[in-house]
N, C-alpha and C. Protein backbone atom coordinates (compact mmCIF):
# COMPACT_ATOMS: atom_id res chain seq x y z
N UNK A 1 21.73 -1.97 1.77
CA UNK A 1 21.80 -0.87 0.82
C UNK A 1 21.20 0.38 1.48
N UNK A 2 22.14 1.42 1.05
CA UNK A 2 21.36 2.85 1.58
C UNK A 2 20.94 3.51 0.38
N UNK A 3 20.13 4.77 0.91
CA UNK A 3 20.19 6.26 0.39
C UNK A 3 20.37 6.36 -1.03
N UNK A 4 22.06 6.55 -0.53
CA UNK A 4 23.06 6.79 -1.44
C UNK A 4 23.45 5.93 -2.90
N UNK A 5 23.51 4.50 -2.51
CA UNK A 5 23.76 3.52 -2.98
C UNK A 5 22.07 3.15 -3.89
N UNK A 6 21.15 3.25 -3.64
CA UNK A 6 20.05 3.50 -4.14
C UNK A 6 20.03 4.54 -5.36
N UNK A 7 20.35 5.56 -4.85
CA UNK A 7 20.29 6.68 -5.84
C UNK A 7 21.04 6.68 -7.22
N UNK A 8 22.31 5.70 -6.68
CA UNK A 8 23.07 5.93 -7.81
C UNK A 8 23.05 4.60 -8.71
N UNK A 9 22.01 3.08 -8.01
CA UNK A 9 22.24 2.03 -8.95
C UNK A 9 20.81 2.92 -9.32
N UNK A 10 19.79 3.69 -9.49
CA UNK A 10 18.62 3.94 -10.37
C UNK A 10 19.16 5.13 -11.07
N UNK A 11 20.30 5.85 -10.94
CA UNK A 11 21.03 6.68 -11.92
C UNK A 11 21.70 5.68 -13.18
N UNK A 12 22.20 4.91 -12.67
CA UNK A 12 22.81 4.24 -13.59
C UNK A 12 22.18 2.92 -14.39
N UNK A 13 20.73 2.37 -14.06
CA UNK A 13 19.83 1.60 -14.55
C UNK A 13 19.03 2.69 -15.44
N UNK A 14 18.57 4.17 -15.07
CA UNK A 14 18.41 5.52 -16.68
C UNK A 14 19.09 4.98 -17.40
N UNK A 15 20.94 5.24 -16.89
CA UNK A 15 21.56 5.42 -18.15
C UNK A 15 21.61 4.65 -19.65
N UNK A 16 21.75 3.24 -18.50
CA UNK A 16 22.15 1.72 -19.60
C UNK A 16 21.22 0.96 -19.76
N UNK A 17 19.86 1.44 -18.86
CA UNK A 17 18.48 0.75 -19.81
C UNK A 17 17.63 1.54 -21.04
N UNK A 18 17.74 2.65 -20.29
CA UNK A 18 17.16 3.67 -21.13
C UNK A 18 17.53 4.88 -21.91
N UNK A 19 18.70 4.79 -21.71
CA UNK A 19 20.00 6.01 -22.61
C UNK A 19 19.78 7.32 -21.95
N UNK A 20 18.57 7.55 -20.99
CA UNK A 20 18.45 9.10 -20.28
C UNK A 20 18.80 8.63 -18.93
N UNK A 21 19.29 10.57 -18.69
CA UNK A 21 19.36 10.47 -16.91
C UNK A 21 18.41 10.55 -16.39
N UNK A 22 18.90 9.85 -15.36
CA UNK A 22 17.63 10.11 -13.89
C UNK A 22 17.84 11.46 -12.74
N UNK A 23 17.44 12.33 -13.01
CA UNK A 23 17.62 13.46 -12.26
C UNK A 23 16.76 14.49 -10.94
N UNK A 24 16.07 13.50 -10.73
CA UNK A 24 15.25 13.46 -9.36
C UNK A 24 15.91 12.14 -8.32
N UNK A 25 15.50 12.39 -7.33
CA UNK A 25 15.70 11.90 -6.13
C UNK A 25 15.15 10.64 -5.87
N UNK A 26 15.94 9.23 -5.36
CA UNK A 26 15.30 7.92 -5.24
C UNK A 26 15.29 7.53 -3.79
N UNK A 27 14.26 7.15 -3.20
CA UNK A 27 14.66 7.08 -1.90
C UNK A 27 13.64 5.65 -1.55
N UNK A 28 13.70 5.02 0.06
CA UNK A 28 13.33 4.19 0.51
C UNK A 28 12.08 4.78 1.02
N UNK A 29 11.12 4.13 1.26
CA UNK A 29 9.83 4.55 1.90
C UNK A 29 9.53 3.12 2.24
N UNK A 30 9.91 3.20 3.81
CA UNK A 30 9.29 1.91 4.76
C UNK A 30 7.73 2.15 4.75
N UNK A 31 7.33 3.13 4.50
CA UNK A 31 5.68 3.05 4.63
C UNK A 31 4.87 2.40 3.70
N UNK A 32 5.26 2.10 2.74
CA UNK A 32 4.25 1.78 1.45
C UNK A 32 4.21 0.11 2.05
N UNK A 33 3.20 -0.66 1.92
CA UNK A 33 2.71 -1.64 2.27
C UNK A 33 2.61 -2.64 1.15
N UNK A 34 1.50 -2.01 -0.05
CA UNK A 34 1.34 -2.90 -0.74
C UNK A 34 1.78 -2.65 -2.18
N UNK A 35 2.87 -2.09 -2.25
CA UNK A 35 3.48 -2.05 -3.84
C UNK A 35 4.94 -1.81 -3.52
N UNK A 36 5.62 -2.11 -4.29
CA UNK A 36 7.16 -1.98 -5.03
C UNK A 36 7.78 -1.04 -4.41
N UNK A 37 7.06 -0.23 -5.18
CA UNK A 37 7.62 1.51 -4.73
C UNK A 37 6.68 2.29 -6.04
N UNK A 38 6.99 3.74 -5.70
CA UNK A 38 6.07 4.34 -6.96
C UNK A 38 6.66 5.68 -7.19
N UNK A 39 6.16 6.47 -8.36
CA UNK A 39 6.85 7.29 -8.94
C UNK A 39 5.66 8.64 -8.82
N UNK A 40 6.36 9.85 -7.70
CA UNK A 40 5.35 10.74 -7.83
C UNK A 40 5.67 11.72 -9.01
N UNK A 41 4.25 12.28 -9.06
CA UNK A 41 3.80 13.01 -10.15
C UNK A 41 4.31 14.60 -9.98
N UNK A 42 4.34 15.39 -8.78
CA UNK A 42 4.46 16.24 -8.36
C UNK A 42 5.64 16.62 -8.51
N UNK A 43 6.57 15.94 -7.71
CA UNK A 43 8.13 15.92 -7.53
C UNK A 43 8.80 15.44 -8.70
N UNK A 44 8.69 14.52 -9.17
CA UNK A 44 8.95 13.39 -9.97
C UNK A 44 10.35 12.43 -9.60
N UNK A 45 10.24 12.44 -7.69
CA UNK A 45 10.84 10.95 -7.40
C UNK A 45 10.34 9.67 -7.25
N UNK A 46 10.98 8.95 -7.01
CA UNK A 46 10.59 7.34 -6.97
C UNK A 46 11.02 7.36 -5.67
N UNK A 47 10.26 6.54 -5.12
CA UNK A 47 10.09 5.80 -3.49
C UNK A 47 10.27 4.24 -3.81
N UNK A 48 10.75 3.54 -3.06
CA UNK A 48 10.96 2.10 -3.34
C UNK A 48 10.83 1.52 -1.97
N UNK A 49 9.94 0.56 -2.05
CA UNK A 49 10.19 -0.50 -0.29
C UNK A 49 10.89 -1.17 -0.31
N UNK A 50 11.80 -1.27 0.56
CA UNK A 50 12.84 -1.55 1.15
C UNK A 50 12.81 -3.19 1.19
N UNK A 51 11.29 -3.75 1.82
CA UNK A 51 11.01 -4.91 1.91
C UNK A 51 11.29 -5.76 1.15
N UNK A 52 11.10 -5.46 -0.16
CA UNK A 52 11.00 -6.28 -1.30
C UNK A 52 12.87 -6.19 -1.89
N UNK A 53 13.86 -5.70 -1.86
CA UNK A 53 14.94 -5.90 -1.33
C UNK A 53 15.43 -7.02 -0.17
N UNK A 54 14.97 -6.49 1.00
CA UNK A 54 15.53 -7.81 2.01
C UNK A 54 14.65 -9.20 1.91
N UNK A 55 13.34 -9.03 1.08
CA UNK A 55 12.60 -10.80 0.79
C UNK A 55 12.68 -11.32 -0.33
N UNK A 56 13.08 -10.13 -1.51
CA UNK A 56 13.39 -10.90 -2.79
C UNK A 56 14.85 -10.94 -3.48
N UNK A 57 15.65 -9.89 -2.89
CA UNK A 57 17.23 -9.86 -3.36
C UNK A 57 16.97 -7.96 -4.23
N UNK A 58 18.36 -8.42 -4.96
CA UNK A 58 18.49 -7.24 -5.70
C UNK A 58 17.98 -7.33 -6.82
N UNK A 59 17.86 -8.51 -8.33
CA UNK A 59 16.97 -8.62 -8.95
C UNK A 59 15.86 -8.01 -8.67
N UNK A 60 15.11 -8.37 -7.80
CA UNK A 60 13.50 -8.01 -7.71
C UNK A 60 13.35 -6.29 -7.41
N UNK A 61 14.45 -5.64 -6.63
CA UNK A 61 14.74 -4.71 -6.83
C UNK A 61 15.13 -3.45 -8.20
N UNK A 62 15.36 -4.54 -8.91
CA UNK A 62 16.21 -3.73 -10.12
C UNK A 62 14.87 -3.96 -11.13
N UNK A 63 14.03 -4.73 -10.82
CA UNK A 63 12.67 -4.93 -11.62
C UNK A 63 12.00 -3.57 -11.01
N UNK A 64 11.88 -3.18 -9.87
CA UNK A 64 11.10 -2.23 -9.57
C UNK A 64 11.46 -1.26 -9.95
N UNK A 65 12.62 -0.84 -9.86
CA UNK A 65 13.47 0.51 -10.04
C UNK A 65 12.77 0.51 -12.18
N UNK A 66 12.70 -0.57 -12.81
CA UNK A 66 12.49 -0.14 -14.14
C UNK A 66 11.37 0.27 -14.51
N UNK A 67 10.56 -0.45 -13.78
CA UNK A 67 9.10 -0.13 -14.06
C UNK A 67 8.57 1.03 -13.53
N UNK A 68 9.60 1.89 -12.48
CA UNK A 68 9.14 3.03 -12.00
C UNK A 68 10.03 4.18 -12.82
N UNK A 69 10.98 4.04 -13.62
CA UNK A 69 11.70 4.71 -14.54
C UNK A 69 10.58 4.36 -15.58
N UNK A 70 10.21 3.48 -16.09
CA UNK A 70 9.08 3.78 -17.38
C UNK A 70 8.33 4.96 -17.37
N UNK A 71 7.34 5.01 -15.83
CA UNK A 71 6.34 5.91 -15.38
C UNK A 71 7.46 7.32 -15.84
N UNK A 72 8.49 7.54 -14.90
CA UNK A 72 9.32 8.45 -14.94
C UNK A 72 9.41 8.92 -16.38
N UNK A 73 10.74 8.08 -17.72
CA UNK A 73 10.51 8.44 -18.58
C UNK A 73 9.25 9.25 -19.62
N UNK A 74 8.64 8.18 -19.49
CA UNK A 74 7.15 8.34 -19.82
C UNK A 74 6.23 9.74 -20.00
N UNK A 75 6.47 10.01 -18.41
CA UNK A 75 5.54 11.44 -17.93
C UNK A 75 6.14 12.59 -18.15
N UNK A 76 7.57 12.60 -18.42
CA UNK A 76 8.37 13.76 -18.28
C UNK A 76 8.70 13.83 -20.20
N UNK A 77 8.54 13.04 -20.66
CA UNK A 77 7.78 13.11 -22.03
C UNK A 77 6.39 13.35 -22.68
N UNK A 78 5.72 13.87 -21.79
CA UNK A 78 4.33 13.78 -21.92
C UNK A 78 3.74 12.97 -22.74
N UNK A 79 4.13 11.88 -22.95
CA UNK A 79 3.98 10.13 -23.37
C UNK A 79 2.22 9.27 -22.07
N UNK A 80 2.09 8.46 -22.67
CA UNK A 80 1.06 7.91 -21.47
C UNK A 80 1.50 6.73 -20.89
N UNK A 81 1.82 7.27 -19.70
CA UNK A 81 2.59 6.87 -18.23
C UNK A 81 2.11 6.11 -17.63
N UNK A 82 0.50 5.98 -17.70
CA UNK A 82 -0.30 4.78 -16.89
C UNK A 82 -0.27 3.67 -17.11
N UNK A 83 -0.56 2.53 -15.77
CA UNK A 83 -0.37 1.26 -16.50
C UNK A 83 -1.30 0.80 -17.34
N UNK A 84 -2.69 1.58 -17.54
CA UNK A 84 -3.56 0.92 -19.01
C UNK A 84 -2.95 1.50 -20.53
N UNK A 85 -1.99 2.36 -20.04
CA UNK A 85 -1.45 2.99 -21.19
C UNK A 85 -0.93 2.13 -22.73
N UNK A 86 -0.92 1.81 -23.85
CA UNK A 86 -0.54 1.48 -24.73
C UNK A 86 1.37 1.30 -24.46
N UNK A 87 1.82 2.99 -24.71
CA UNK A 87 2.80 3.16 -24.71
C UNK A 87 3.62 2.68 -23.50
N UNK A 88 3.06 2.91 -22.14
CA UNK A 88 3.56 2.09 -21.01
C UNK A 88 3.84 0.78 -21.03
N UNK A 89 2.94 0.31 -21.55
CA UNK A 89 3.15 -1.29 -21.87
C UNK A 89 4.33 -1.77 -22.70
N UNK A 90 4.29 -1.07 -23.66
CA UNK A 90 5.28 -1.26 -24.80
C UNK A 90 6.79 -1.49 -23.88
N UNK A 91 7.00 0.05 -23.09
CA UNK A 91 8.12 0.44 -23.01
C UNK A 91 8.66 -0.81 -21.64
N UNK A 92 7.53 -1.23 -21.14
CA UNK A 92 7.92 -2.45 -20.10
C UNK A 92 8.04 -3.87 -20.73
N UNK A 93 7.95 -3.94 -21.61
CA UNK A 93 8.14 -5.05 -22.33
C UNK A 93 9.83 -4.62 -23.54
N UNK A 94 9.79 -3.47 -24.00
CA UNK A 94 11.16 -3.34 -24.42
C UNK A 94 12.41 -3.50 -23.27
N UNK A 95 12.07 -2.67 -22.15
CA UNK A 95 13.35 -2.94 -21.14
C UNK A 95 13.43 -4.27 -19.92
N UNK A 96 11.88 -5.56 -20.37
CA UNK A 96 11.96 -6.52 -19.56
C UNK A 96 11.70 -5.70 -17.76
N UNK A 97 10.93 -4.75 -17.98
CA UNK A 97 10.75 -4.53 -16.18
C UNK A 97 9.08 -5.79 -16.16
N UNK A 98 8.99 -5.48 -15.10
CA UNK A 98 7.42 -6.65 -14.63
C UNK A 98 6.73 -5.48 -14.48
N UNK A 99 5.39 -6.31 -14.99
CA UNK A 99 3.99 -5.08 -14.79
C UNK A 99 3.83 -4.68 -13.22
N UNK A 100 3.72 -6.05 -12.83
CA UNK A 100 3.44 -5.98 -11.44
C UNK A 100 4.38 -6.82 -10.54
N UNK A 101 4.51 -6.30 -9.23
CA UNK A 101 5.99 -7.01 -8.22
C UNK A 101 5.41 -8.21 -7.83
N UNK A 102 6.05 -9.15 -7.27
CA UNK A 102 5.78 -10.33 -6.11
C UNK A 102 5.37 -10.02 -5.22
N UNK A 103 4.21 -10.59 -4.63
CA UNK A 103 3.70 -10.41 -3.26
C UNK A 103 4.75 -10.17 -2.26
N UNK A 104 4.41 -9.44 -1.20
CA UNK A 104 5.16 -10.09 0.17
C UNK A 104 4.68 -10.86 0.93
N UNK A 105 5.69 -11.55 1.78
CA UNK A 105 5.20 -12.71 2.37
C UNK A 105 4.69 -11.71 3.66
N UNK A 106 3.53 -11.82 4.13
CA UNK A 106 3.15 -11.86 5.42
C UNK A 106 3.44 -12.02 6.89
N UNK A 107 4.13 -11.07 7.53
CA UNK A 107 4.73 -12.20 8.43
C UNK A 107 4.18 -11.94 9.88
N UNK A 108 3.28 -11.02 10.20
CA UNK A 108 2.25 -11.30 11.37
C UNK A 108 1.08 -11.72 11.08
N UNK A 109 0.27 -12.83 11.45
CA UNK A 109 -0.89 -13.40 11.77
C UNK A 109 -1.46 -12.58 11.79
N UNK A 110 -2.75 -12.71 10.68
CA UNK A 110 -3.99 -11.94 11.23
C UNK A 110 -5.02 -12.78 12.35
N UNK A 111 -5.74 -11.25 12.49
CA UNK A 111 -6.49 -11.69 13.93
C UNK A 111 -7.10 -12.74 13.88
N UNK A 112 -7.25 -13.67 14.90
CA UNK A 112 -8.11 -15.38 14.49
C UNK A 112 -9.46 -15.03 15.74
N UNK A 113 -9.28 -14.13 16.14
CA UNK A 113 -10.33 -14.03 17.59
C UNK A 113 -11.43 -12.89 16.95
N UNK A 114 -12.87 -12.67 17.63
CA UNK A 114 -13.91 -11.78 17.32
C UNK A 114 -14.10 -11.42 18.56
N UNK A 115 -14.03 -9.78 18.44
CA UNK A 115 -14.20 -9.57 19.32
C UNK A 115 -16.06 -8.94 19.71
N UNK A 116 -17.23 -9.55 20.31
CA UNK A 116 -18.59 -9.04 20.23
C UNK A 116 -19.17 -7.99 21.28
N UNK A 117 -19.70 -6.88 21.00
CA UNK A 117 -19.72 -5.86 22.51
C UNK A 117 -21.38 -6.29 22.62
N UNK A 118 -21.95 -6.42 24.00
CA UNK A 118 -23.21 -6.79 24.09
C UNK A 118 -23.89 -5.54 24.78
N UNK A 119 -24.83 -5.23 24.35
CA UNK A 119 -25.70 -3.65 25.12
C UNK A 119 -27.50 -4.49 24.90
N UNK A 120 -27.69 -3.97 26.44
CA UNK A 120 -29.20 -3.70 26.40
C UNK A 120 -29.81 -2.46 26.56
N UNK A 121 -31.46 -2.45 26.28
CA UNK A 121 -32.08 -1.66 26.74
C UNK A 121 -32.37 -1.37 28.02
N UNK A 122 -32.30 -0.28 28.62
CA UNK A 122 -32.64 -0.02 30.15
C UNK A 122 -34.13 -0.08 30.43
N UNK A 123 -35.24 0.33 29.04
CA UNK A 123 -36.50 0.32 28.99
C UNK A 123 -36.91 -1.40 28.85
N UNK A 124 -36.98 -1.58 27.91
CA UNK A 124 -37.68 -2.88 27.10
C UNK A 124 -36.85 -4.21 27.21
N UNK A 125 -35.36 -3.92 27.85
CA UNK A 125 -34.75 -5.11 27.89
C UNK A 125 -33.86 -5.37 26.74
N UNK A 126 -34.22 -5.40 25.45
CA UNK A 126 -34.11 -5.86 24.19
C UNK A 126 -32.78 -5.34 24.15
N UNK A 127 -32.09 -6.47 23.52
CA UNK A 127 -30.55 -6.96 23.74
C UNK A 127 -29.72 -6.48 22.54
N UNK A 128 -28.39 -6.28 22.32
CA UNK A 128 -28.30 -5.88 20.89
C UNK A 128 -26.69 -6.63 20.83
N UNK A 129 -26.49 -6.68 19.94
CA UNK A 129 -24.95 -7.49 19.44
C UNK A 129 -24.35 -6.71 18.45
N UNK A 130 -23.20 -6.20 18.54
CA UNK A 130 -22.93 -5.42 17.47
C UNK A 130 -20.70 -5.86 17.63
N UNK A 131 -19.91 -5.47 16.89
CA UNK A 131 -18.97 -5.67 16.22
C UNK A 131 -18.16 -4.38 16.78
N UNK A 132 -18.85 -3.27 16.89
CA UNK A 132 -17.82 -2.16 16.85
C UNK A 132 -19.26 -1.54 17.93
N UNK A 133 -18.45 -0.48 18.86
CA UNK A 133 -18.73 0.17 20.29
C UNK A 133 -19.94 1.23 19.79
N UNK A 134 -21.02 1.36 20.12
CA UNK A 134 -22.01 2.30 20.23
C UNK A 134 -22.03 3.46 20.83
N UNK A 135 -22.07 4.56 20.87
CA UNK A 135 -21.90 5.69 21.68
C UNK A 135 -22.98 5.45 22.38
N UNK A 136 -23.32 5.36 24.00
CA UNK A 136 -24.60 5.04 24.40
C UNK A 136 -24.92 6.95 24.85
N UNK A 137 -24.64 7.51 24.86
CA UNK A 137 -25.26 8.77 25.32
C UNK A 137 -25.47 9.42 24.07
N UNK A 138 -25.09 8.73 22.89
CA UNK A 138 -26.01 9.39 21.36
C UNK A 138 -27.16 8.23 20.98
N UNK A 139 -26.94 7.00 21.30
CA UNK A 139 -27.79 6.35 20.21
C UNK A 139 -28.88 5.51 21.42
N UNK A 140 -30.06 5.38 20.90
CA UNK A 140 -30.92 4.72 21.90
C UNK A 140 -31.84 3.45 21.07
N UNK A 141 -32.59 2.71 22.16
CA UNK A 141 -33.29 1.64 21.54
C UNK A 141 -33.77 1.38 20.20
N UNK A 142 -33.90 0.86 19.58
CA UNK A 142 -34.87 1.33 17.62
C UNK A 142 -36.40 0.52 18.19
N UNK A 143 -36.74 -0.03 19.12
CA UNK A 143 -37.89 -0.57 19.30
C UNK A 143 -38.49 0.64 20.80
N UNK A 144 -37.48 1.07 21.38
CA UNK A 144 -38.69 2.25 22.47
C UNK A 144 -38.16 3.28 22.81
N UNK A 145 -36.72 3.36 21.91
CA UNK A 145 -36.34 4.84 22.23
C UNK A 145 -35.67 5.10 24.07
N UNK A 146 -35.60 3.56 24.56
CA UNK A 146 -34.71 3.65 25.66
C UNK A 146 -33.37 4.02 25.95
N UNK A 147 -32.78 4.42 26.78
CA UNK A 147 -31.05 4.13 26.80
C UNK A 147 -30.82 2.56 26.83
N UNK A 148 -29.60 3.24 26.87
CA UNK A 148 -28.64 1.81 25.89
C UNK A 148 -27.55 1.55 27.07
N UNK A 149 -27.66 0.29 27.51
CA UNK A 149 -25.98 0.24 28.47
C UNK A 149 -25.47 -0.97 28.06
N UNK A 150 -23.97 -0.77 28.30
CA UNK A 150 -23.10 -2.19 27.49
C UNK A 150 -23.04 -3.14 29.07
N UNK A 151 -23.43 -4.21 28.55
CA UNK A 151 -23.30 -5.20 29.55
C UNK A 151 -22.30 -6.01 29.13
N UNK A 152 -21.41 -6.50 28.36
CA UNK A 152 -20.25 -7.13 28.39
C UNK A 152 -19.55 -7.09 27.09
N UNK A 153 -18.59 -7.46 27.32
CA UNK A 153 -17.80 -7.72 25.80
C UNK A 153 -17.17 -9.02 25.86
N UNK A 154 -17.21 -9.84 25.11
CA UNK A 154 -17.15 -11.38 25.19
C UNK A 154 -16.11 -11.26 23.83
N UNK A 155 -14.94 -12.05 23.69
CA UNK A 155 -14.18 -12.47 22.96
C UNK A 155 -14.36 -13.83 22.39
N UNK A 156 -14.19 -13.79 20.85
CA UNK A 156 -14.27 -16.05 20.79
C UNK A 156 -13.63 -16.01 19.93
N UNK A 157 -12.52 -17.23 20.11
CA UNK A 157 -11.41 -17.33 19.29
C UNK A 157 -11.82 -18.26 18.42
């Protein structure tokens, strides 16, 4: 599905779910990560991920497209558009959209390895372990006020 083909099944899910047109712009946004798609306030288009199309079908699609026409309807009625809203609720339960989408499935591995950076003192010796890189020409010993040098970075899976 494109663009085009987008624009005009959420023109025509206004018409015959909700008896109004849809007269802003619907588009794909590969960027959104962790939701559906969403309905800005500014513009007043809807963005939809694409993802949830190619992992759940067109159903799960046509669920999103309603629940982001509620917001739509909703706001451009100066009605309350939010999802703690009374009236929001209502209107997602009259046209059967879902409060909230299906997860996506995951499909790169998160990291299984740690990575540890090791720094000593140049004065006192005294060793330090830390997670994330120290600036050594800003930060110095907390026990003598020595410089700081990284002596290794060790990985453990």
């Amino acid at each position: 599905m494109e663009a085009p083909e987008l624009q005009r099944l959420v023109e025509r899910i206004s018409i015959e779910v909700f008896g109004k047109p849809f007269l802003h712009q619907a588009a794909f946004n590969s960027r959104l990560r962790s939701t559906g798609g969403r309905y800005l306030l500014g513009t007043h288009n809807i963005e939809i991920n694409k993802k949830y199309l190619e992992q759940f079908g067109e159903n799960e699609l046509i669920g999103i497209i309603k629940h982001e026409l509620c917001h739509y309807h909703l706001h451009l009625e100066g009605k309350g558009y939010q999802h703690r809203d009374p009236e929001f609720k209502w209107l997602l339960k009259k046209v059967g959209a879902p409060r909230f989408c299906t997860p996506l499935k995951e499909k790169a591995p998160k990291r299984t390895f740690k990575k540890i950076l090791l720094y000593e003192c140049t004065n006192c010796c005294l060793r330090y372990q830390r997670k994330r890189s120290i600036d050594t020409s800003r930060y110095v010993c907390g026990k003598c006020r020595g410089r700081l040098k990284k002596i290794k970075e060790v990985i453990q899976e």
